[in-house]
Every structure is written in structure tokens, then in C-alpha cells.
N, C-alpha and C. Protein backbone atom coordinates (compact mmCIF):
# COMPACT_ATOMS: atom_id res chain seq x y z
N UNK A 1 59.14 125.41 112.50
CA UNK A 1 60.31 126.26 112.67
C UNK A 1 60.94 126.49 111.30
N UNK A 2 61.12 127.60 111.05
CA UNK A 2 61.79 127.85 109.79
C UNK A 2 63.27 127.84 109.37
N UNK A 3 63.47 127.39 108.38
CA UNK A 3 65.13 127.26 108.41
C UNK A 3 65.99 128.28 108.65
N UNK A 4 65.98 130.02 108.70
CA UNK A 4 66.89 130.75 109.45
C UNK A 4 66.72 130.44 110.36
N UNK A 5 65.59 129.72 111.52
CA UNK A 5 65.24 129.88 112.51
C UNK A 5 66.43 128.64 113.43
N UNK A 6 66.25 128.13 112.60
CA UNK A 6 67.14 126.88 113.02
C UNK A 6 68.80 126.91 112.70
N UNK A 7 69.04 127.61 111.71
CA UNK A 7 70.14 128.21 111.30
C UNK A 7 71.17 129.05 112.64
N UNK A 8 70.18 129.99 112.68
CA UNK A 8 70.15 130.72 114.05
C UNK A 8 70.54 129.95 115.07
N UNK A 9 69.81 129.38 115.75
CA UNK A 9 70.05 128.40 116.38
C UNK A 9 70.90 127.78 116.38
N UNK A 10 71.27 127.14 115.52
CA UNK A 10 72.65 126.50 115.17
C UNK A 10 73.99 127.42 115.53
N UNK A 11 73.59 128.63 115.05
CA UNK A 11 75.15 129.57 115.19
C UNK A 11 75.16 129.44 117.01
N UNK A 12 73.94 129.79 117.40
CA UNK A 12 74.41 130.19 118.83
C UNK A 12 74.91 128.84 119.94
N UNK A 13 75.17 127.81 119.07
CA UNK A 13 75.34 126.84 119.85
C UNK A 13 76.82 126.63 119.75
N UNK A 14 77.42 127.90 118.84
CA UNK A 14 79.20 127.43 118.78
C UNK A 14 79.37 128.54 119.86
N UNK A 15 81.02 128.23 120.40
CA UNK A 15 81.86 128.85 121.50
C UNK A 15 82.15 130.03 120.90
N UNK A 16 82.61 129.91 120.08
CA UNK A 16 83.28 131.72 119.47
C UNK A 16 82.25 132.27 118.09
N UNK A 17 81.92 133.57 118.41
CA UNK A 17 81.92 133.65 116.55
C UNK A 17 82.62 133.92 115.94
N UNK A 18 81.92 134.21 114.37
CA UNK A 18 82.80 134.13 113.27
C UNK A 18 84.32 135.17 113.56
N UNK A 19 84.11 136.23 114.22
CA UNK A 19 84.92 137.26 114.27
C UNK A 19 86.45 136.64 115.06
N UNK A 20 85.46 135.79 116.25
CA UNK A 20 87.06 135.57 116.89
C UNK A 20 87.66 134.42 116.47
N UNK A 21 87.49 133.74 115.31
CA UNK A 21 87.70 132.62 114.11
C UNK A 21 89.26 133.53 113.48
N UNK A 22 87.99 135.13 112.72
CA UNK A 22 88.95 135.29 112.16
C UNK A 22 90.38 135.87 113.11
N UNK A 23 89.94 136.37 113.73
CA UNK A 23 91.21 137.02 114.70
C UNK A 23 92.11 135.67 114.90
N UNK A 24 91.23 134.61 114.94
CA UNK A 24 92.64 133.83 116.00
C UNK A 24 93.23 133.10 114.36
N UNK A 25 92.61 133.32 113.32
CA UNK A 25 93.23 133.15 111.95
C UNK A 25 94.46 134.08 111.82
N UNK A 26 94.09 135.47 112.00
CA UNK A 26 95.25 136.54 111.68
C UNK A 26 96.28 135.93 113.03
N UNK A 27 95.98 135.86 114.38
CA UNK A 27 97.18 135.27 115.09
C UNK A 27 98.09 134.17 114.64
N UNK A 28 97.13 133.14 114.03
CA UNK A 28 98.24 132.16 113.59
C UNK A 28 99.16 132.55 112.53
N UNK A 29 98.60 133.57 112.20
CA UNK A 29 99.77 134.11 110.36
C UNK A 29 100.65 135.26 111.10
N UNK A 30 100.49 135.66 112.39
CA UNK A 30 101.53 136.30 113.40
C UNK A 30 102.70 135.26 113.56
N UNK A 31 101.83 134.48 114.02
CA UNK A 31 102.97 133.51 114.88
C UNK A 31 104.04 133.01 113.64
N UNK A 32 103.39 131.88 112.55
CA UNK A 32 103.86 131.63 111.64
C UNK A 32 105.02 132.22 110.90
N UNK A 33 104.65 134.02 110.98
CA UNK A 33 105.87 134.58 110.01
C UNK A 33 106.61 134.93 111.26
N UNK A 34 106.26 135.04 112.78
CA UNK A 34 107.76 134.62 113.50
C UNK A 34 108.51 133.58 114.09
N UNK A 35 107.90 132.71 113.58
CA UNK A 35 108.80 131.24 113.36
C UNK A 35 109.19 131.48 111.96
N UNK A 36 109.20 132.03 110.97
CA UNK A 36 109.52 132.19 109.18
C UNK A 36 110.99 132.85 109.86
N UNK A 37 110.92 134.24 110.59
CA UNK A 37 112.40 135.19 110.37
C UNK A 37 112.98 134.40 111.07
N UNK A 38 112.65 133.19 111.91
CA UNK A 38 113.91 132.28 112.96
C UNK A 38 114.65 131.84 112.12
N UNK A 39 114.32 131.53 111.02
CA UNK A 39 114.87 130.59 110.18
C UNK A 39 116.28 131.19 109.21
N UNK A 40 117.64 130.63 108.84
CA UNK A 40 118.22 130.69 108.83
C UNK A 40 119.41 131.02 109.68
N UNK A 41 120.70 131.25 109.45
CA UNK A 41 121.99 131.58 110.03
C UNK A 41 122.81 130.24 110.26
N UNK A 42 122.75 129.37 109.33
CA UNK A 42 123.83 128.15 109.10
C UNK A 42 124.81 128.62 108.74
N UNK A 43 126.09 127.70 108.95
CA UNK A 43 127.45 127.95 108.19
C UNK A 43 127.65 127.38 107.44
N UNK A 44 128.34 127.74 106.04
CA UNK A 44 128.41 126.98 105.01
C UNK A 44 129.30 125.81 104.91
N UNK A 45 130.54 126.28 106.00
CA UNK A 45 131.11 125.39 106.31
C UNK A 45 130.71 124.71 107.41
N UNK A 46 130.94 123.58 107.47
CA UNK A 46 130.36 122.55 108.81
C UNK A 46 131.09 122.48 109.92
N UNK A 47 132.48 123.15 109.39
CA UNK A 47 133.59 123.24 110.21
C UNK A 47 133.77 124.49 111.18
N UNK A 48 133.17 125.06 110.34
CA UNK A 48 132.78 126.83 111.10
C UNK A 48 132.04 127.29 111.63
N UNK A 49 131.94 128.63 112.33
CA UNK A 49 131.06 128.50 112.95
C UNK A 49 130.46 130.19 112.12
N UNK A 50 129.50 130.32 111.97
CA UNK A 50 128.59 131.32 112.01
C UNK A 50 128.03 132.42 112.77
N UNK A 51 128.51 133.59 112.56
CA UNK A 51 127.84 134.26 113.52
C UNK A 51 126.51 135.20 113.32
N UNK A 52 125.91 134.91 111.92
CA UNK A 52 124.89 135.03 111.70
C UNK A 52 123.69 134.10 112.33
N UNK A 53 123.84 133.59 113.31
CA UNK A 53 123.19 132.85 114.09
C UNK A 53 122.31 133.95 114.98
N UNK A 54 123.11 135.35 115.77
CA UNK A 54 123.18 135.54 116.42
C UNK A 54 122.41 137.26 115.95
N UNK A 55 121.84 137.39 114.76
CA UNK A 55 121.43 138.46 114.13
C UNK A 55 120.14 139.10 115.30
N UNK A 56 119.94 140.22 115.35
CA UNK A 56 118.97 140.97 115.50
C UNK A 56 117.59 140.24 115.42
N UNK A 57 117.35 139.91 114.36
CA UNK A 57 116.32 139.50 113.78
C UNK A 57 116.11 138.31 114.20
N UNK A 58 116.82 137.57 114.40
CA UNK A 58 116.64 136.22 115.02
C UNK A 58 116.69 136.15 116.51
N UNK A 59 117.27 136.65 117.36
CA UNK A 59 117.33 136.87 118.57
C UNK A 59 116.18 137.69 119.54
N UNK A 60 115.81 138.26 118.76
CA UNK A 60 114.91 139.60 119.30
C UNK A 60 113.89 139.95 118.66
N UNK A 61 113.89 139.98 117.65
CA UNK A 61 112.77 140.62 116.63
C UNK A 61 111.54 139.43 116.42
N UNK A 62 112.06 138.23 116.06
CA UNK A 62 111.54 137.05 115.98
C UNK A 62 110.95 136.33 117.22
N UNK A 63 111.00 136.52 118.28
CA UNK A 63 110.61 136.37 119.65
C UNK A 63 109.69 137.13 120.44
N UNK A 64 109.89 138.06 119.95
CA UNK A 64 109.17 139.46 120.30
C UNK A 64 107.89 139.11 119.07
N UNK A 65 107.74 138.62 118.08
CA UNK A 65 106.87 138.75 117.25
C UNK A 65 105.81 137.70 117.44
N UNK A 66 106.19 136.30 118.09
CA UNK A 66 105.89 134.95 118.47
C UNK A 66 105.15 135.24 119.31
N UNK A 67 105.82 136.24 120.65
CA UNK A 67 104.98 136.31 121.81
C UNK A 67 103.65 137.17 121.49
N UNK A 68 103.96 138.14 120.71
CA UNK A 68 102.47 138.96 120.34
C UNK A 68 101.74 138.42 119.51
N UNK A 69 102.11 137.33 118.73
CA UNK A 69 101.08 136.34 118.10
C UNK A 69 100.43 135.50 119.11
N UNK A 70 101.02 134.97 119.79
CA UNK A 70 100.01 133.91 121.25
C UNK A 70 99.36 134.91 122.02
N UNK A 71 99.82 136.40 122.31
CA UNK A 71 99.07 136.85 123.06
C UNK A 71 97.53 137.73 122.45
N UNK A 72 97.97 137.50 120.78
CA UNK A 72 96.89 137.98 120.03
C UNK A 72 95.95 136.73 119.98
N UNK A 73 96.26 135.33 119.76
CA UNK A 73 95.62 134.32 120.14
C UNK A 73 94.71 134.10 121.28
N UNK A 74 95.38 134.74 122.29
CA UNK A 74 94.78 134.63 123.74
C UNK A 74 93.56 135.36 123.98
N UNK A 75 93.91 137.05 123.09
CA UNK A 75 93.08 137.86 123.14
C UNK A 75 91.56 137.26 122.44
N UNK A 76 92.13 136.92 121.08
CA UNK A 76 90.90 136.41 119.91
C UNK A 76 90.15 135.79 120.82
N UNK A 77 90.50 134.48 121.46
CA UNK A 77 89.73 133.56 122.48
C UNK A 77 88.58 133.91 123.15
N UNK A 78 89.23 134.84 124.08
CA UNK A 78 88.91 136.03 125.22
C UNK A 78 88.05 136.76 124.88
N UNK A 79 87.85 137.76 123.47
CA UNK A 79 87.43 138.67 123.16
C UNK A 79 85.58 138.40 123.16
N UNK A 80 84.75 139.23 123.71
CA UNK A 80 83.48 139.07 123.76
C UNK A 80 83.00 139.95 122.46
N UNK A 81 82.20 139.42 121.59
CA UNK A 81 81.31 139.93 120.28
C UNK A 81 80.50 141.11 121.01
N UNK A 82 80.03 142.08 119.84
CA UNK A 82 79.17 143.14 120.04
C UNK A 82 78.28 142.76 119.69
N UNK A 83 77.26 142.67 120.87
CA UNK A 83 75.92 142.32 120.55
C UNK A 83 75.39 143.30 119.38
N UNK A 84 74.11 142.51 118.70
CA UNK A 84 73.54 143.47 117.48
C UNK A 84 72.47 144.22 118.78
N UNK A 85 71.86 143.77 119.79
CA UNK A 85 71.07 144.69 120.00
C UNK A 85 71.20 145.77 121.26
N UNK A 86 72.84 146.49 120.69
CA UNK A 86 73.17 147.35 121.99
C UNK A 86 72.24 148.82 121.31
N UNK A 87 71.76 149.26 122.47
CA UNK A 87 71.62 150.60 122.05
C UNK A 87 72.25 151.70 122.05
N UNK A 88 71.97 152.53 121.37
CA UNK A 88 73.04 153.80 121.03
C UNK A 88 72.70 154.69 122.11
């Protein structure tokens, strides 16, 4: 047996390929930068209260961005490869 041969072999024995690796790579850098915009809206005073807590961006935008990162995750998972030997 020759070593692509076994190579070969080897690939087809993983769950996902390379493609839905990278997809569920780009999901985690979804998710990541909407846990990044959660971040901030403290008060400087400890005594006060902040209502930059309560921004757009943190409430909505940032939540909304989280959920389409897990559901791009879900997809990557899910997603079936294009065989090389479809015909045209």
C-alpha cells in the first residue's frame, strides 16, 4: 500500500473535513467578537450607577451576534462536503 494510499485512508477516518474545521473556526471568531462588544459599561464611580450598561450594542447587537455564531457552529457541524466525484 502506498503512502497517499494510506494517507487517504487516514483522512476518511475523521468526522468532519477540513472545510467544516474551517467554518466552525470562522464561528468561533463570530462568537468571540460577540462576547468582545458585551464588554464594557462600568461606572466610574462605585457609587453610581451607569447607564451605559444598557447601550444598543450591548443589549441587542451583541446577542444577536452570539446567537448567529452558535448557529453558524451548528451549521459547520451539519454541513455535508462536496463530493470530488459529482458529475456535471
Amino acid at each position: 500500500m502506498a503512502l497517499s494510499e494510506k494517507l487517504k485512508q487516514k483522512n476518511e477516518n475523521f468526522a468532519l473535513k477540513k472545510d467544516n474545521y474551517v467554518f466552525l473556526a470562522i464561528g468561533f471568531v463570530i462568537i468571540i467578537i460577540g462576547f468582545l462588544l458585551m464588554i464594557g459599561g462600568k461606572s466610574e464611580d462605585p457609587k453610581g450607577f451607569s447607564e451605559a450598561i444598557f447601550s444598543f450594542r450591548r443589549i441587542t447587537l451583541a446577542p444577536i451576534i452570539v446567537l448567529f455564531g452558535f448557529s453558524f457552529e451548528i451549521w459547520a457541524i451539519m454541513r455535508k462536503p462536496k463530493s470530488k466525484n459529482q458529475d456535471a
